[in-house]
C-alpha atoms as a PDB file:
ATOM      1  CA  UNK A   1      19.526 -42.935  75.310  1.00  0.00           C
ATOM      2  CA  UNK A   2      21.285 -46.013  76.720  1.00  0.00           C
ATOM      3  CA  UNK A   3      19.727 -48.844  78.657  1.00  0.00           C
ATOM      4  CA  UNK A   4      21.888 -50.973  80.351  1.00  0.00           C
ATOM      5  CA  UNK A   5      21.100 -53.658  82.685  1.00  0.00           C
ATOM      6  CA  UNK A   6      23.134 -54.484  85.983  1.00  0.00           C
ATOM      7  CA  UNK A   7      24.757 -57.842  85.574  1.00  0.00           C
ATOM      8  CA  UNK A   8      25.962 -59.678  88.743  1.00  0.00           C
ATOM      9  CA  UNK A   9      29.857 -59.261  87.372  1.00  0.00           C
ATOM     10  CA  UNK A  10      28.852 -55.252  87.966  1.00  0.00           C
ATOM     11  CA  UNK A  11      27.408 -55.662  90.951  1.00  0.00           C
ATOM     12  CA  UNK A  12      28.009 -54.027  94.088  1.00  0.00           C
ATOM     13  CA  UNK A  13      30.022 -50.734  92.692  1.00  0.00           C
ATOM     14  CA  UNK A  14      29.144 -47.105  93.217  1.00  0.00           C
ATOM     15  CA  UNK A  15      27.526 -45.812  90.147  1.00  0.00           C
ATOM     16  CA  UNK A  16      30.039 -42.778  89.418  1.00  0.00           C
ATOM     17  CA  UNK A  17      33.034 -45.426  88.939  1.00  0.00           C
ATOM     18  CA  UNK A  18      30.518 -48.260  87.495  1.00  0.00           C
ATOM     19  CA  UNK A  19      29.002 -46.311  84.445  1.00  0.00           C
ATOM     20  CA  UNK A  20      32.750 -45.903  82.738  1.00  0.00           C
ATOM     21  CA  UNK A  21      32.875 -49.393  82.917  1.00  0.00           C
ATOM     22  CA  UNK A  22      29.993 -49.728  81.080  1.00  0.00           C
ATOM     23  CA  UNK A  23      30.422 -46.929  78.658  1.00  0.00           C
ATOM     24  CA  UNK A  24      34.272 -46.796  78.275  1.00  0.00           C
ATOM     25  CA  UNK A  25      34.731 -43.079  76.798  1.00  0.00           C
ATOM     26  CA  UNK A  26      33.134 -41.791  79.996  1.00  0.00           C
ATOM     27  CA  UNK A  27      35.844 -40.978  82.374  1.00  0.00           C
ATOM     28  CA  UNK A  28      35.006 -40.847  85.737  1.00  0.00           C
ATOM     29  CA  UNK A  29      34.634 -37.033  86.252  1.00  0.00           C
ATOM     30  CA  UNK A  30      31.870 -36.886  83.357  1.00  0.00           C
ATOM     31  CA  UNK A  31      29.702 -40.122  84.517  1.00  0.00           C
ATOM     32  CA  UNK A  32      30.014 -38.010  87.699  1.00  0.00           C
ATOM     33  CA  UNK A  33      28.494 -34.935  85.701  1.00  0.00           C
ATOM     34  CA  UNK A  34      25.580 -36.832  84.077  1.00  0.00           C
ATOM     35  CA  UNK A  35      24.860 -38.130  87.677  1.00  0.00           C
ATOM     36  CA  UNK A  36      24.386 -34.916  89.274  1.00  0.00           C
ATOM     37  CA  UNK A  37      22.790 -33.814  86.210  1.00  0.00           C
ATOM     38  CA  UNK A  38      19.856 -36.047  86.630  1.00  0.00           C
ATOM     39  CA  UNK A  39      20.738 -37.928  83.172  1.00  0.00           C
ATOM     40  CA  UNK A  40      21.582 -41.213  84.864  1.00  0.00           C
ATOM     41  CA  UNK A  41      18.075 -43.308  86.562  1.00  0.00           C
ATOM     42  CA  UNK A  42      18.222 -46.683  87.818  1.00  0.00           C
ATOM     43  CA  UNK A  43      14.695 -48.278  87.833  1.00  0.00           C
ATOM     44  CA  UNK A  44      13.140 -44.802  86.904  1.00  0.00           C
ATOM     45  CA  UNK A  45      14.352 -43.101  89.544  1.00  0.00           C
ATOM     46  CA  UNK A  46      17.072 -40.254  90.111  1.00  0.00           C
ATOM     47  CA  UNK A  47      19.934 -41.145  91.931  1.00  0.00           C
ATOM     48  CA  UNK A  48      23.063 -40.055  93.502  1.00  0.00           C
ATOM     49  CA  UNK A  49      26.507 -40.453  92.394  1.00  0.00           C
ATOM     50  CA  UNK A  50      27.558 -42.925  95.622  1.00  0.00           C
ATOM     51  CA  UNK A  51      24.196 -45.137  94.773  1.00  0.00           C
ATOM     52  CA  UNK A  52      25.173 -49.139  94.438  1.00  0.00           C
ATOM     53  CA  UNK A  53      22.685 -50.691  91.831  1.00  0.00           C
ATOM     54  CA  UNK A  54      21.490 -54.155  92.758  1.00  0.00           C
ATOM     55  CA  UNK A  55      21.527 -57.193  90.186  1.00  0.00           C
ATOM     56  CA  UNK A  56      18.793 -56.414  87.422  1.00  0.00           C
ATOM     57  CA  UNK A  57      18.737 -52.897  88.003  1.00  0.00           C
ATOM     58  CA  UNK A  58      17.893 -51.281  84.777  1.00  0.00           C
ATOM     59  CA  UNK A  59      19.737 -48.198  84.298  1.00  0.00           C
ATOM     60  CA  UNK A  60      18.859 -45.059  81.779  1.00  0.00           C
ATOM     61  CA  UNK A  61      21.423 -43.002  80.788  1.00  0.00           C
ATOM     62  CA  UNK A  62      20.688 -39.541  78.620  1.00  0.00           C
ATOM     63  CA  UNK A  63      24.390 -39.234  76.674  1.00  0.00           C
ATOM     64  CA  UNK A  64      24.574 -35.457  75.969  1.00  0.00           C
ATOM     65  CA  UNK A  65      24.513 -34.036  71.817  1.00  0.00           C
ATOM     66  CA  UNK A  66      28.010 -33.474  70.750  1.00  0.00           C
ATOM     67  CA  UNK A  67      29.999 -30.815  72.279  1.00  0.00           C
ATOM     68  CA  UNK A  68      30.844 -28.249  69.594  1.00  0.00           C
ATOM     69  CA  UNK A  69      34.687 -28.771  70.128  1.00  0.00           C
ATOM     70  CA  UNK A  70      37.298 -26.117  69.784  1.00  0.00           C
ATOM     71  CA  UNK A  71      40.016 -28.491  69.247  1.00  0.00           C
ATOM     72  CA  UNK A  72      41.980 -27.810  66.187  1.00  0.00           C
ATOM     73  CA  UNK A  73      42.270 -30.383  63.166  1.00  0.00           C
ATOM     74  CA  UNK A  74      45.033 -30.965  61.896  1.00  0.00           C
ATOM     75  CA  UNK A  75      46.378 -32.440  58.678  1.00  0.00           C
ATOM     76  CA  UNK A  76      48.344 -35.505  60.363  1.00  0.00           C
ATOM     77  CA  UNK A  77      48.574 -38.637  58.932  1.00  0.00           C
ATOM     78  CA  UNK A  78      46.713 -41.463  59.810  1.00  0.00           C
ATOM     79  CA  UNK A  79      47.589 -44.889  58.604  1.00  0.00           C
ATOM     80  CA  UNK A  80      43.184 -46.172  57.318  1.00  0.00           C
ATOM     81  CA  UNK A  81      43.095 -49.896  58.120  1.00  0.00           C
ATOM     82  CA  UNK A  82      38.873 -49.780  56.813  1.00  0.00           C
ATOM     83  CA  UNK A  83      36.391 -47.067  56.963  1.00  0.00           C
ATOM     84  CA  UNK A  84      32.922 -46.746  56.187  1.00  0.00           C
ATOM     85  CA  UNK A  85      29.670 -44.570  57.244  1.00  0.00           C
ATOM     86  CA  UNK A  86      30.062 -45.614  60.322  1.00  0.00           C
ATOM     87  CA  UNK A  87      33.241 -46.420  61.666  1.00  0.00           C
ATOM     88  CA  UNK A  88      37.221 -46.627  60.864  1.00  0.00           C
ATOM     89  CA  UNK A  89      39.809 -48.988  62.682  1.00  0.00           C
ATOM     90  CA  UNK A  90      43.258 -47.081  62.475  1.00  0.00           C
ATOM     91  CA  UNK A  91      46.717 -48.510  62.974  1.00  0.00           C
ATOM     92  CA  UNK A  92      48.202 -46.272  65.819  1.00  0.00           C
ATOM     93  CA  UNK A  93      52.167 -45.473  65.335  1.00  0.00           C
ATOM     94  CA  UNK A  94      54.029 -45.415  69.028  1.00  0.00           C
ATOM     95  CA  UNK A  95      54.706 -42.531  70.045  1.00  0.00           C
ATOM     96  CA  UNK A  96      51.441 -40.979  69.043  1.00  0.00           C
ATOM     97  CA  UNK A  97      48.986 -39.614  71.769  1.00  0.00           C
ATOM     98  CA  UNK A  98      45.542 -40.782  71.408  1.00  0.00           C
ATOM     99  CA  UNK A  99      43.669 -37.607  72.747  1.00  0.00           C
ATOM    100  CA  UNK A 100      44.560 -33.656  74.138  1.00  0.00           C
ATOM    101  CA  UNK A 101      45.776 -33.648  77.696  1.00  0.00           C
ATOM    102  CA  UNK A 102      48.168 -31.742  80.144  1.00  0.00           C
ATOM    103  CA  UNK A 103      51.572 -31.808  78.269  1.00  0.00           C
ATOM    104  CA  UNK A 104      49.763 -32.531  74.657  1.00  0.00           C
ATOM    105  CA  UNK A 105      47.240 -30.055  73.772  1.00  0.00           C
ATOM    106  CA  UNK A 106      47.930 -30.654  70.343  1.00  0.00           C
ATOM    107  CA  UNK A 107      49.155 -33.478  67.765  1.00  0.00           C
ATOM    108  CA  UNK A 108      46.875 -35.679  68.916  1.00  0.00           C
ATOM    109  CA  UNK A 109      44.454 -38.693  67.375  1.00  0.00           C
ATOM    110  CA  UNK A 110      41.778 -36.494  67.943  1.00  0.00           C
ATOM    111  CA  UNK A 111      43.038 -33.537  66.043  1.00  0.00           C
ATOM    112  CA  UNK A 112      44.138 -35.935  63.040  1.00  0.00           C
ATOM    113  CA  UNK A 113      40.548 -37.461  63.201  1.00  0.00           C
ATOM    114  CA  UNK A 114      38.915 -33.995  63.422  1.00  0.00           C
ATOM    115  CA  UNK A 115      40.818 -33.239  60.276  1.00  0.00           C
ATOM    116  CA  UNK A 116      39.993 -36.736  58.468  1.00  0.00           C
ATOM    117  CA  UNK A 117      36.224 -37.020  59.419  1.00  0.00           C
ATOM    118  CA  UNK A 118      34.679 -33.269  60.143  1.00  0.00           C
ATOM    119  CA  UNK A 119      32.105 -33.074  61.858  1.00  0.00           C
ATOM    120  CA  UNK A 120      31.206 -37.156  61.622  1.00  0.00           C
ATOM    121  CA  UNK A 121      32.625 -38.253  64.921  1.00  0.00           C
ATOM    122  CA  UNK A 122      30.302 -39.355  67.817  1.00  0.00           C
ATOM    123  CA  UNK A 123      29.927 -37.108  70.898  1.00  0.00           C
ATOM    124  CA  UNK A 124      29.893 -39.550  73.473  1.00  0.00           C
ATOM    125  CA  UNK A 125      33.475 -39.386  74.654  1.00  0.00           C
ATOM    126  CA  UNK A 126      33.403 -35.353  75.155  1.00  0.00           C
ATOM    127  CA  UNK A 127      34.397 -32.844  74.045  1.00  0.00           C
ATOM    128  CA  UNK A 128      38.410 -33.556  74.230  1.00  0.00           C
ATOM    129  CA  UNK A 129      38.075 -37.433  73.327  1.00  0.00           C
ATOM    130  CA  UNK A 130      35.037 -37.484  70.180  1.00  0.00           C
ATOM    131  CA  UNK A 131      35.011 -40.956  68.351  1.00  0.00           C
ATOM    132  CA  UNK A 132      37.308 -42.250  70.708  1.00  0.00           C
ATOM    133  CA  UNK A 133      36.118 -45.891  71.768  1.00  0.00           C
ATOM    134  CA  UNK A 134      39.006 -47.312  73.778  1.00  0.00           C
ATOM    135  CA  UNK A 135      42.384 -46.297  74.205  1.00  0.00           C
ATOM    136  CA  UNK A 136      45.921 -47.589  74.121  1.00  0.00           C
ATOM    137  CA  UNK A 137      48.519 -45.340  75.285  1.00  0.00           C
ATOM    138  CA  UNK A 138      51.149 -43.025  73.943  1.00  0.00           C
ATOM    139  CA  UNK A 139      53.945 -45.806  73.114  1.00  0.00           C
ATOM    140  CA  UNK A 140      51.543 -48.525  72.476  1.00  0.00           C
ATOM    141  CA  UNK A 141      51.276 -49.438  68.836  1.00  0.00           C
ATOM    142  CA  UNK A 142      48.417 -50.564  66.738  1.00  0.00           C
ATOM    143  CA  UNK A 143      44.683 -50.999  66.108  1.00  0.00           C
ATOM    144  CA  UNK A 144      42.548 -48.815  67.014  1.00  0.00           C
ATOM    145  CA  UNK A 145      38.703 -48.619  66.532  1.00  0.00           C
ATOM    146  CA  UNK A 146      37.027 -44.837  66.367  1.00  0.00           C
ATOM    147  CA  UNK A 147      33.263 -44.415  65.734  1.00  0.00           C
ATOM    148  CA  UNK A 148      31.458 -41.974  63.631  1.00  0.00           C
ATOM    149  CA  UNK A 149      28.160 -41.538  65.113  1.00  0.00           C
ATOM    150  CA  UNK A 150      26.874 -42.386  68.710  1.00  0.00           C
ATOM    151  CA  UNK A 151      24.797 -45.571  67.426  1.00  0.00           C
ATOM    152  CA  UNK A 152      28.360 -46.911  66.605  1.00  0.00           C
ATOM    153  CA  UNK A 153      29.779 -46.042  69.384  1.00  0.00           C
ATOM    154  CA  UNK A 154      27.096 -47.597  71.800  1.00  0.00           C
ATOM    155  CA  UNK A 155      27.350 -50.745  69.957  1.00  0.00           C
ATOM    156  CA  UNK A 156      31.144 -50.809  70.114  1.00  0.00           C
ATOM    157  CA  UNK A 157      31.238 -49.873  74.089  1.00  0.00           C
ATOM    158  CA  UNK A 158      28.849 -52.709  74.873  1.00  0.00           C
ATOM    159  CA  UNK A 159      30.978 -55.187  73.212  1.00  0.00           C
ATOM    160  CA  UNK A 160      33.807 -53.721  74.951  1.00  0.00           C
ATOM    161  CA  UNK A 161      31.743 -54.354  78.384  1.00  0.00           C
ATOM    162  CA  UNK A 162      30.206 -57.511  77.581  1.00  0.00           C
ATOM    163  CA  UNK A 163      33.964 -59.102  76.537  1.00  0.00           C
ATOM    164  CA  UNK A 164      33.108 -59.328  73.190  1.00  0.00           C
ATOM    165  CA  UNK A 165      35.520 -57.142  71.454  1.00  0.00           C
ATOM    166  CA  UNK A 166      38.196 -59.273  70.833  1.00  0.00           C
ATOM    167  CA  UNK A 167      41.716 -57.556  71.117  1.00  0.00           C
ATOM    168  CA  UNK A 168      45.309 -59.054  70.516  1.00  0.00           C
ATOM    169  CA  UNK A 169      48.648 -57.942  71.721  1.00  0.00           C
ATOM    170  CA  UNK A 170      52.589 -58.955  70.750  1.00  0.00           C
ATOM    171  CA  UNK A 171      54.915 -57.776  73.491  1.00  0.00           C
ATOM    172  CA  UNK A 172      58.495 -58.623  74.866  1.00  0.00           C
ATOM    173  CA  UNK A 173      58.940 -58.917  78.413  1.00  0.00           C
ATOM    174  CA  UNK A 174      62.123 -59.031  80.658  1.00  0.00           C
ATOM    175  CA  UNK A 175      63.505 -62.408  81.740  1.00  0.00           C
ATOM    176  CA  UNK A 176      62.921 -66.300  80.381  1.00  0.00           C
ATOM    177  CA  UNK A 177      58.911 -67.218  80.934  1.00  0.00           C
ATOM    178  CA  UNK A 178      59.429 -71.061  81.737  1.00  0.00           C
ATOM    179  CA  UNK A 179      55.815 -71.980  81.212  1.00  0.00           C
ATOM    180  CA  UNK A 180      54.474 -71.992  77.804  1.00  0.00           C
ATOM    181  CA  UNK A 181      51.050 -69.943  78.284  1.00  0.00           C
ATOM    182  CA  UNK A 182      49.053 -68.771  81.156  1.00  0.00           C
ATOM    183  CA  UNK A 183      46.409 -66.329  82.679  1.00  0.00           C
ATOM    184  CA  UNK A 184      47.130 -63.214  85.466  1.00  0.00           C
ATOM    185  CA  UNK A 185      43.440 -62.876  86.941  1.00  0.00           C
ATOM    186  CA  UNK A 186      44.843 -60.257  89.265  1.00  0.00           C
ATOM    187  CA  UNK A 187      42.418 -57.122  90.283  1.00  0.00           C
ATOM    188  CA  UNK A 188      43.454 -53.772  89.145  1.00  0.00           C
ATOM    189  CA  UNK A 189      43.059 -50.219  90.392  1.00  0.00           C
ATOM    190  CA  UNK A 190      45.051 -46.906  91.477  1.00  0.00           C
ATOM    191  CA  UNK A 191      47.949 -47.592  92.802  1.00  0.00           C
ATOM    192  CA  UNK A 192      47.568 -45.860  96.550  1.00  0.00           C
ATOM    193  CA  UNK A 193      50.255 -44.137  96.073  1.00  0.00           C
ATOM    194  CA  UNK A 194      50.871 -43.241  92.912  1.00  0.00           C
ATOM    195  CA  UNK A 195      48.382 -41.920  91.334  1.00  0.00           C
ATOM    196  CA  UNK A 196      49.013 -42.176  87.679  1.00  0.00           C
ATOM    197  CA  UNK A 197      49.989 -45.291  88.158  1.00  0.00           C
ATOM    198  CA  UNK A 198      47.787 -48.584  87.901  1.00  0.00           C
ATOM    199  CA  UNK A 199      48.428 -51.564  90.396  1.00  0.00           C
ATOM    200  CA  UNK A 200      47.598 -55.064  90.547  1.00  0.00           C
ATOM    201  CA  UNK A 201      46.177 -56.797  93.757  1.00  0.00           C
ATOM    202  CA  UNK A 202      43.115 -56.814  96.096  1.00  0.00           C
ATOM    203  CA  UNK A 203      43.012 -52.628  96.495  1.00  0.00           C
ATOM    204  CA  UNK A 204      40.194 -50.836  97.686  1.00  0.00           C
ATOM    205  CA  UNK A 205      38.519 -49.816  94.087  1.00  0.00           C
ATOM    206  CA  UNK A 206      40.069 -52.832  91.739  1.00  0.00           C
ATOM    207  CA  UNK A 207      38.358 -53.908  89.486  1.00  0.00           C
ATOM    208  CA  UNK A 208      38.611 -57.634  87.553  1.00  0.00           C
ATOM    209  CA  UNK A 209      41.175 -58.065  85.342  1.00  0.00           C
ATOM    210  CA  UNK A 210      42.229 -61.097  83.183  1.00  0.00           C
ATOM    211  CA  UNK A 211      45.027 -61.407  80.662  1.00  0.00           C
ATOM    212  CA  UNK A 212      46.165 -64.469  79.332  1.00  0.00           C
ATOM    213  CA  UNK A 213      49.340 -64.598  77.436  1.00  0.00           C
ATOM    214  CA  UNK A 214      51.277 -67.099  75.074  1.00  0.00           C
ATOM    215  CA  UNK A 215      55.183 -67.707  74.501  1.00  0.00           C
ATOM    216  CA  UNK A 216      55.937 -67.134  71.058  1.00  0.00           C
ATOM    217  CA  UNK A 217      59.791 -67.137  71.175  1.00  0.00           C
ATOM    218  CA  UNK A 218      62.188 -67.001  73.940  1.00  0.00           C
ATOM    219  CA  UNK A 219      65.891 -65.356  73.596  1.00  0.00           C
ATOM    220  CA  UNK A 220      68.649 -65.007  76.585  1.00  0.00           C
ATOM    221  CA  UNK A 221      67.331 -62.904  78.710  1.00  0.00           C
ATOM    222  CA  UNK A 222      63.835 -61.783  76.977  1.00  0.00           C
ATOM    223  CA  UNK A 223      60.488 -63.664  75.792  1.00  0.00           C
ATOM    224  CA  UNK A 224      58.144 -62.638  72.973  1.00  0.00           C
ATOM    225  CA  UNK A 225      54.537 -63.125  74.425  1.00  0.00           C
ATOM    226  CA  UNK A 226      50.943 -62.648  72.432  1.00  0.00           C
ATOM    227  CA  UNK A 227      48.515 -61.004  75.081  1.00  0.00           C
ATOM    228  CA  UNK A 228      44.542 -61.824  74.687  1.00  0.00           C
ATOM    229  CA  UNK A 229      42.474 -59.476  77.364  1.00  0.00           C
ATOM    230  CA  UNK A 230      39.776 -60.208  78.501  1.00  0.00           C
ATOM    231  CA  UNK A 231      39.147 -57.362  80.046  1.00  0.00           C
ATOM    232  CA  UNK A 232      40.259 -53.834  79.225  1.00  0.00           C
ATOM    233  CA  UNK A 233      41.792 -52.011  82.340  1.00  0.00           C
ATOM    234  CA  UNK A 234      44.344 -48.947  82.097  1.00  0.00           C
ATOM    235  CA  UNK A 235      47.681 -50.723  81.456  1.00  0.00           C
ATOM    236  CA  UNK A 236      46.419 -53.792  82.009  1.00  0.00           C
ATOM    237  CA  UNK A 237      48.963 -55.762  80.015  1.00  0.00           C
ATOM    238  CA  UNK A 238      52.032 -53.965  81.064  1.00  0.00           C
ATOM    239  CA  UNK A 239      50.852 -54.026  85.365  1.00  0.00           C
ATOM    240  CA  UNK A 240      50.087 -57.965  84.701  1.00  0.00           C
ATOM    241  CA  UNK A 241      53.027 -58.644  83.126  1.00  0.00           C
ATOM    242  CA  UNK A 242      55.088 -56.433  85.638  1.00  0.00           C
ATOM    243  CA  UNK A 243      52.688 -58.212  88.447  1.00  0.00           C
ATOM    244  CA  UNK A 244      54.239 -61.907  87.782  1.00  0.00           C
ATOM    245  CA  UNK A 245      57.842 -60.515  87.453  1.00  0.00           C
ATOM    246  CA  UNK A 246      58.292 -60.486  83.501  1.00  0.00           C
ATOM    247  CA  UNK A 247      57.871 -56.619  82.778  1.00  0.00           C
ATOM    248  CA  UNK A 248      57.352 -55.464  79.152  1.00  0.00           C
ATOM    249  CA  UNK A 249      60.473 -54.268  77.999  1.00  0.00           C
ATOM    250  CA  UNK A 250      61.185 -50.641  78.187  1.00  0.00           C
ATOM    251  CA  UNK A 251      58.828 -49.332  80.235  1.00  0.00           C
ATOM    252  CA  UNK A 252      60.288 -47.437  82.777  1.00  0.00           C
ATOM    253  CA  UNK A 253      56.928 -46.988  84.567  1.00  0.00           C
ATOM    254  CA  UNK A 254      56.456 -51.054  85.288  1.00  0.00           C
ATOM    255  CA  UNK A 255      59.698 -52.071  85.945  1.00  0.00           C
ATOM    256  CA  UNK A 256      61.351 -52.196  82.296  1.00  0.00           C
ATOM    257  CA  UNK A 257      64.384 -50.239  81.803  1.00  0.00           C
ATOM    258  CA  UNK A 258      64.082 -46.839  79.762  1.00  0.00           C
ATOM    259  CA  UNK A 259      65.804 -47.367  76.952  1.00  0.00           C
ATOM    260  CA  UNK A 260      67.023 -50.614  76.950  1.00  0.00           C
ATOM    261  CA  UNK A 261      68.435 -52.056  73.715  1.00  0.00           C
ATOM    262  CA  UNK A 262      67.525 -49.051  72.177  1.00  0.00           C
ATOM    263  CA  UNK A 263      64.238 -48.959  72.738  1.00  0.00           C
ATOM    264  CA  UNK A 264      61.818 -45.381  73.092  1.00  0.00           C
ATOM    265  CA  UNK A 265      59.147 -46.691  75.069  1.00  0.00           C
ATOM    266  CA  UNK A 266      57.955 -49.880  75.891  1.00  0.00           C
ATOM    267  CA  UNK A 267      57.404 -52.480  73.441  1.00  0.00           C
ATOM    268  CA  UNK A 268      53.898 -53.190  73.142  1.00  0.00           C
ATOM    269  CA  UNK A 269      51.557 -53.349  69.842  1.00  0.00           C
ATOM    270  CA  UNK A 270      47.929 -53.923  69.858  1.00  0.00           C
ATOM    271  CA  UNK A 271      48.029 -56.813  66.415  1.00  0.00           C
ATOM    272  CA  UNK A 272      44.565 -58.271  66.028  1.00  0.00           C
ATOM    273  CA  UNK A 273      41.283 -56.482  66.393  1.00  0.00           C
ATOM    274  CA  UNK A 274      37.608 -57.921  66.391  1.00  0.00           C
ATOM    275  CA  UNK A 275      34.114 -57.292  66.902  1.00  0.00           C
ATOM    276  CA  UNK A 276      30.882 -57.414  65.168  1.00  0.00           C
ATOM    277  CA  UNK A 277      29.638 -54.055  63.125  1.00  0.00           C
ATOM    278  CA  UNK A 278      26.885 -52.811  64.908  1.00  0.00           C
ATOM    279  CA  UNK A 279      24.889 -51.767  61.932  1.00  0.00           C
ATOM    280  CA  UNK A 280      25.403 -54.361  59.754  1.00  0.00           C
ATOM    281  CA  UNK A 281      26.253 -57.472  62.825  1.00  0.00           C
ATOM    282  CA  UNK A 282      29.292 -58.387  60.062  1.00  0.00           C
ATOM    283  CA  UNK A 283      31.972 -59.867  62.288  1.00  0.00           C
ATOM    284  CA  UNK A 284      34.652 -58.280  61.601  1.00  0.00           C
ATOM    285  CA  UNK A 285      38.510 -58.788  61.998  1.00  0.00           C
ATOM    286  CA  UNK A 286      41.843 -57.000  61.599  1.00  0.00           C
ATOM    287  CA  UNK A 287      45.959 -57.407  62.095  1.00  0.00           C
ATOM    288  CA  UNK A 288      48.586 -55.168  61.371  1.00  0.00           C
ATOM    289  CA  UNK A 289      52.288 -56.667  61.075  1.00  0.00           C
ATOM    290  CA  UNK A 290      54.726 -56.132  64.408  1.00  0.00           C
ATOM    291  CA  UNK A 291      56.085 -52.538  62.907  1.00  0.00           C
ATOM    292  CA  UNK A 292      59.461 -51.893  62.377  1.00  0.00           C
ATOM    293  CA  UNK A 293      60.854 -50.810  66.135  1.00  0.00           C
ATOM    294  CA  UNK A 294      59.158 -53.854  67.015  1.00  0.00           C
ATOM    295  CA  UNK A 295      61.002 -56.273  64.496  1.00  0.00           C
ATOM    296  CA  UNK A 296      64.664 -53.903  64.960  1.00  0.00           C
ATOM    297  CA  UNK A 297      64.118 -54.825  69.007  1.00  0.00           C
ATOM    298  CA  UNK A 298      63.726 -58.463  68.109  1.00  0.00           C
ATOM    299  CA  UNK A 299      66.646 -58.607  65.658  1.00  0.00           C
ATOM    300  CA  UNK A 300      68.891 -57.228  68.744  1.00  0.00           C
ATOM    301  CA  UNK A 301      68.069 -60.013  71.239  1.00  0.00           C
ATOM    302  CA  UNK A 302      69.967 -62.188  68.862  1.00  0.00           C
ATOM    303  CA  UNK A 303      69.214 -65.850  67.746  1.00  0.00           C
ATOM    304  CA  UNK A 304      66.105 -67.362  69.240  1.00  0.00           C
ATOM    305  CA  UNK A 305      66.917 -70.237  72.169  1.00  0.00           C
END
């Protein structure tokens, strides 16, 4: 059982797209579940999935015991930054989807973690997505924390709500950034149109997102940016970046050109990870070095300027 109460920041959102805010492996459709399922009370009470929760609303939520899943595990390998009893940060390769969907019902994370762990993955994410705290996509490299048991994963959601978690990004993005740092506070959501597409702007349903990003090196017609979020929306980085006019390179989705330079997706790894262990309150921290289709991209700009 969860018990989570209703900050200002949280304020004024319909429960059924507010709770996978504040538990992150919920997706919508399953908060929506637990709703109608009576699982979810705000001050005691039972509500319905359109309910707004006030400012100090405290609200219960019953997670369900793991699903028995009948995904396969499979024997893939997976590149162990740390483990222990409760937890293991992994460093994702691109190209590598994080959990079973349309298109990729196998291959996945989850079947490699299945494999790797057994049965000692928390159930909070589902059936299709168990361990599976937050998520970077497909051709997104890098860290990647998965927990082991729901405690963990409680712990490691509320940090992720809360701002706490503290994750680090190295990207390149199209064209010469003339400043030397800044923030995009710029509200994401759906775009209207598109649907698996995220946009950036004052949309019916965004929701806050910050990003503040560094220069590291510029070359002719490219810049190499560190990303710190400070929030965690669905391609947050790449519809920022895309949102001021500097789109990550490669990705065809945001504006980058498929292919480009020889890239297979868009250049984006996830570097630095940090939070606190929520058994043991250890801070922890972790980096991974810029892998190798990051550092062959770089090499082709040509000399730094």
């Amino acid at each position: 059982m969860m018990r989570i109460y209703i900050s200002e920041e949280f304020a004024g959102d319909r429960l059924d797209g507010l709770l996978p805010r504040l538990v992150p492996a919920l997706s919508r459709s399953a908060a929506q579940r637990l709703i109608e399922a009576g699982a979810v009370l705000a001050d005691g009470k039972h509500v319905k999935k359109n309910y707004i929760p006030a400012p100090g609303t405290e609200l219960t939520v019953n997670l369900p015991e793991p699903e028995q899943t009948e995904l396969a595990a499979q024997e893939l390998p997976l590149d162990v930054i740390f483990e222990d009893g409760d937890l293991l940060v992994l460093n994702k390769p691109k190209g590598l989807v994080v959990h079973p969907a349309a298109g990729h019902p196998d291959g996945t994370l989850v079947n490699a973690l299945l494999w790797h762990c057994g049965d000692s993955l928390s159930g909070i994410g589902g059936e299709k997505r168990p361990g599976i705290v937050h998520r970077i996509d497909k051709d997104t490299s890098g860290l990647l924390a998965v927990a082991k048991n729901d405690f963990t994963h409680r712990g490691l959601s509320a940090q992720l709500s809360d701002h706490s978690m503290f994750r680090l990004y190295e990207t390149v993005v199209r064209g010469r950034m003339r400043s030397d740092s800044g923030t995009v506070d710029a509200p994401i959501g759906r775009h209207p149109t598109q649907r698996k597409r995220m946009a950036a702007g004052h949309s019916p349903g965004a929701k806050e997102a910050i990003t503040h990003w560094e220069v590291l090196a510029r070359y002719r017609d490219y810049t190499h940016l560190r990303c710190r979020l400070e929030t965690g929306r669905t391609h947050q980085i790449r519809v920022h970046l895309a949102y001021i006019g500097h789109p990550v390179a490669g990705d065809a989705v945001y504006g980058g050109k498929p292919g480009e330079r020889g890239l297979d997706g868009q250049c984006l790894h996830a570097r630095e990870l940090e939070f606190t262990h929520p058994r043991s309150g250890e801070r922890l921290h972790f980096s991974t070095p810029l892998p190798e289709y990051f550092t062959a991209f770089l090499s082709r700009l040509g000399p730094e300027e």
